[in-house]
C-alpha atoms as a PDB file:
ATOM      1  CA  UNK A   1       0.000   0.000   0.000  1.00  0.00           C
ATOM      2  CA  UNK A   2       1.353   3.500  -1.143  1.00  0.00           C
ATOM      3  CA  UNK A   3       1.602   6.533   1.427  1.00  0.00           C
ATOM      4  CA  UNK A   4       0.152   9.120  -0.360  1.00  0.00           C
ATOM      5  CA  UNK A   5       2.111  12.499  -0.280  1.00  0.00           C
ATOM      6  CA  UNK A   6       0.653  15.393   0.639  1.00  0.00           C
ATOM      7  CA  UNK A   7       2.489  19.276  -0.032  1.00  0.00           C
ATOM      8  CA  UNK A   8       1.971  22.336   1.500  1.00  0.00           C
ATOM      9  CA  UNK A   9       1.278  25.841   0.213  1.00  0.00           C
ATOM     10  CA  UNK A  10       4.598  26.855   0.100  1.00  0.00           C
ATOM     11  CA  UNK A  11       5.795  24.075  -2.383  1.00  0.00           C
ATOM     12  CA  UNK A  12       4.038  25.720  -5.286  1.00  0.00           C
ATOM     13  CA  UNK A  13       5.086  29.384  -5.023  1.00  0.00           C
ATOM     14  CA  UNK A  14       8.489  28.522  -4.671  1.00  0.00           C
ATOM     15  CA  UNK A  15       8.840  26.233  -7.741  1.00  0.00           C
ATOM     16  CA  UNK A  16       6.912  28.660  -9.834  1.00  0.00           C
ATOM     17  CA  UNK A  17       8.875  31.692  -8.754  1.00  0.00           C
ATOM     18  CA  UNK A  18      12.244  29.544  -9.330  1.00  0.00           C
ATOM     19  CA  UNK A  19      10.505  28.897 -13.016  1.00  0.00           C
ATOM     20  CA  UNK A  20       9.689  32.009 -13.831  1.00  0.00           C
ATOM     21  CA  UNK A  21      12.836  33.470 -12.826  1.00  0.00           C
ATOM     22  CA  UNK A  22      14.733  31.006 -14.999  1.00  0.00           C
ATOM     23  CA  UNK A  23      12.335  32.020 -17.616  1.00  0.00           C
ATOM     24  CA  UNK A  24      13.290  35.779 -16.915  1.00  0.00           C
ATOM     25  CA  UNK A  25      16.863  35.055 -17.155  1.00  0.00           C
ATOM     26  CA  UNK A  26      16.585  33.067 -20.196  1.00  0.00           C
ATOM     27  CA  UNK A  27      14.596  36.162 -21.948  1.00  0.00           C
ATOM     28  CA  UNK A  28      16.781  38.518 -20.756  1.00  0.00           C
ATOM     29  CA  UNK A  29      19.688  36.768 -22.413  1.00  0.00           C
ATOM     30  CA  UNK A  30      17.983  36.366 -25.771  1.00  0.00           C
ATOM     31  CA  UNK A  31      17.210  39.861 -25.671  1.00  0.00           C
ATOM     32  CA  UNK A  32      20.805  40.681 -24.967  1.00  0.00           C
ATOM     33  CA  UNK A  33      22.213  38.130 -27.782  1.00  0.00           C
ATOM     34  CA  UNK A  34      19.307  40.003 -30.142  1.00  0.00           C
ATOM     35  CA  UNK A  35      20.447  43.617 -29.334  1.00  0.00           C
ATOM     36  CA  UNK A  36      24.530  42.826 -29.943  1.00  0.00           C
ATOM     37  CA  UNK A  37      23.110  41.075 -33.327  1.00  0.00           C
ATOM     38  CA  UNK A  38      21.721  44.029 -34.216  1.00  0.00           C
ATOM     39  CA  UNK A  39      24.033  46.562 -33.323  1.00  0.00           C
ATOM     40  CA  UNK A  40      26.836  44.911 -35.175  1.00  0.00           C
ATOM     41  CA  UNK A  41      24.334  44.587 -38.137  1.00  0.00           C
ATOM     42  CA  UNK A  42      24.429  48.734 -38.019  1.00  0.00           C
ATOM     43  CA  UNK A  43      27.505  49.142 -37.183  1.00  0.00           C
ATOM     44  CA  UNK A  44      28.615  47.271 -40.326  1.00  0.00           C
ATOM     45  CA  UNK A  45      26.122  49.314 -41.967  1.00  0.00           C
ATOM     46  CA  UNK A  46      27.540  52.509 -40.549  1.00  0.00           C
ATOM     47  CA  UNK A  47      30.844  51.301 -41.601  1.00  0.00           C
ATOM     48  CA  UNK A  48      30.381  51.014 -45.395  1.00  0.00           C
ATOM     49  CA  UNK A  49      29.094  54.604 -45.739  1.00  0.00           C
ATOM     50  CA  UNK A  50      31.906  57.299 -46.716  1.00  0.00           C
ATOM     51  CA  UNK A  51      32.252  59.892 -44.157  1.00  0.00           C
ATOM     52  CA  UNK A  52      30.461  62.593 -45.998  1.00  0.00           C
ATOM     53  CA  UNK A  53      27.187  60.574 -45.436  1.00  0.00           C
ATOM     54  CA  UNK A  54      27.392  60.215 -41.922  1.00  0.00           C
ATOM     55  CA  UNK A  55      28.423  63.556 -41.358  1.00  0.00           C
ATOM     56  CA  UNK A  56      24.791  64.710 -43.805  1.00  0.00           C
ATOM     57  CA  UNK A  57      22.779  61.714 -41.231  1.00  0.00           C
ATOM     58  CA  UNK A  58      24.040  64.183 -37.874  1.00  0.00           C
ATOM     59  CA  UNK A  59      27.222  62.273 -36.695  1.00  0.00           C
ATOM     60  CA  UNK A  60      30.133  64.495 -35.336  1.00  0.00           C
ATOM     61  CA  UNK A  61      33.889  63.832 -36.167  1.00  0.00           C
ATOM     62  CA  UNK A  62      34.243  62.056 -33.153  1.00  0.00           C
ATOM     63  CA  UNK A  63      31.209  59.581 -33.842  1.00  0.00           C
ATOM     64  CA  UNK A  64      32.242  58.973 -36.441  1.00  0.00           C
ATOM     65  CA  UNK A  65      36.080  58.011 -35.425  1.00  0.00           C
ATOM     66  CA  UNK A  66      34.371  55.463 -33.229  1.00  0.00           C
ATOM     67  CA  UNK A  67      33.087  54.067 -35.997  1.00  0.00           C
ATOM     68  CA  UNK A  68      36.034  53.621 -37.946  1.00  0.00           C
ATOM     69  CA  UNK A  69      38.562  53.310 -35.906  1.00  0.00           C
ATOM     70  CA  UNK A  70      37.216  51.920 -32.601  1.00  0.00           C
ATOM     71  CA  UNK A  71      34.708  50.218 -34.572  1.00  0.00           C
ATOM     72  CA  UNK A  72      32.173  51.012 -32.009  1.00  0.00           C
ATOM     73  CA  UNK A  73      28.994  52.774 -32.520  1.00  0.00           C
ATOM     74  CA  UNK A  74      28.790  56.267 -30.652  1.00  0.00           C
ATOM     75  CA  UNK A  75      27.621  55.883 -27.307  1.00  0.00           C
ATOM     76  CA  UNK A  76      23.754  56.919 -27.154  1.00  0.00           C
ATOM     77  CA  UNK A  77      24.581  60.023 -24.751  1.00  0.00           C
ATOM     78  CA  UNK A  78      26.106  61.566 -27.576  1.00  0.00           C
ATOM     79  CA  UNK A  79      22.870  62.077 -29.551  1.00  0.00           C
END
């Protein structure tokens, strides 16, 4: 004959917070992974274009240095 096993209130909360906090975790890294996809998509972009353009779109001589030589896009303070 089997015991049967009985849980408490707290059991459930717990596992569920623990859950969704992984889930949170997991989101917020495939947000982060999507965001550095994306900036180095622009950045590439940014890259290609000859200087004159970027200075016509509103970037400064420094923005645009980080661009080509610290191959970095500006920070977004700058804008």
């Amino acid at each position: 004959m089997s015991t049967p096993i009985t849980y408490g209130m707290d059991a459930v909360p717990d596992t569920a917070a623990r859950a969704a906090g992984r889930f949170q975790r997991a989101l917020e890294r495939f947000m982060a992974a999507r965001e550095a996809q994306a900036s180095r998509r622009v950045l590439d972009y940014l890259s290609a274009l000859p200087d004159e353009q970027l200075a016509a779109l509103g970037y400064t001589e420094a923005q645009i240095r980080q661009i080509r030589v610290e191959h970095r896009l500006p920070d977004r303070a700058d804008f």
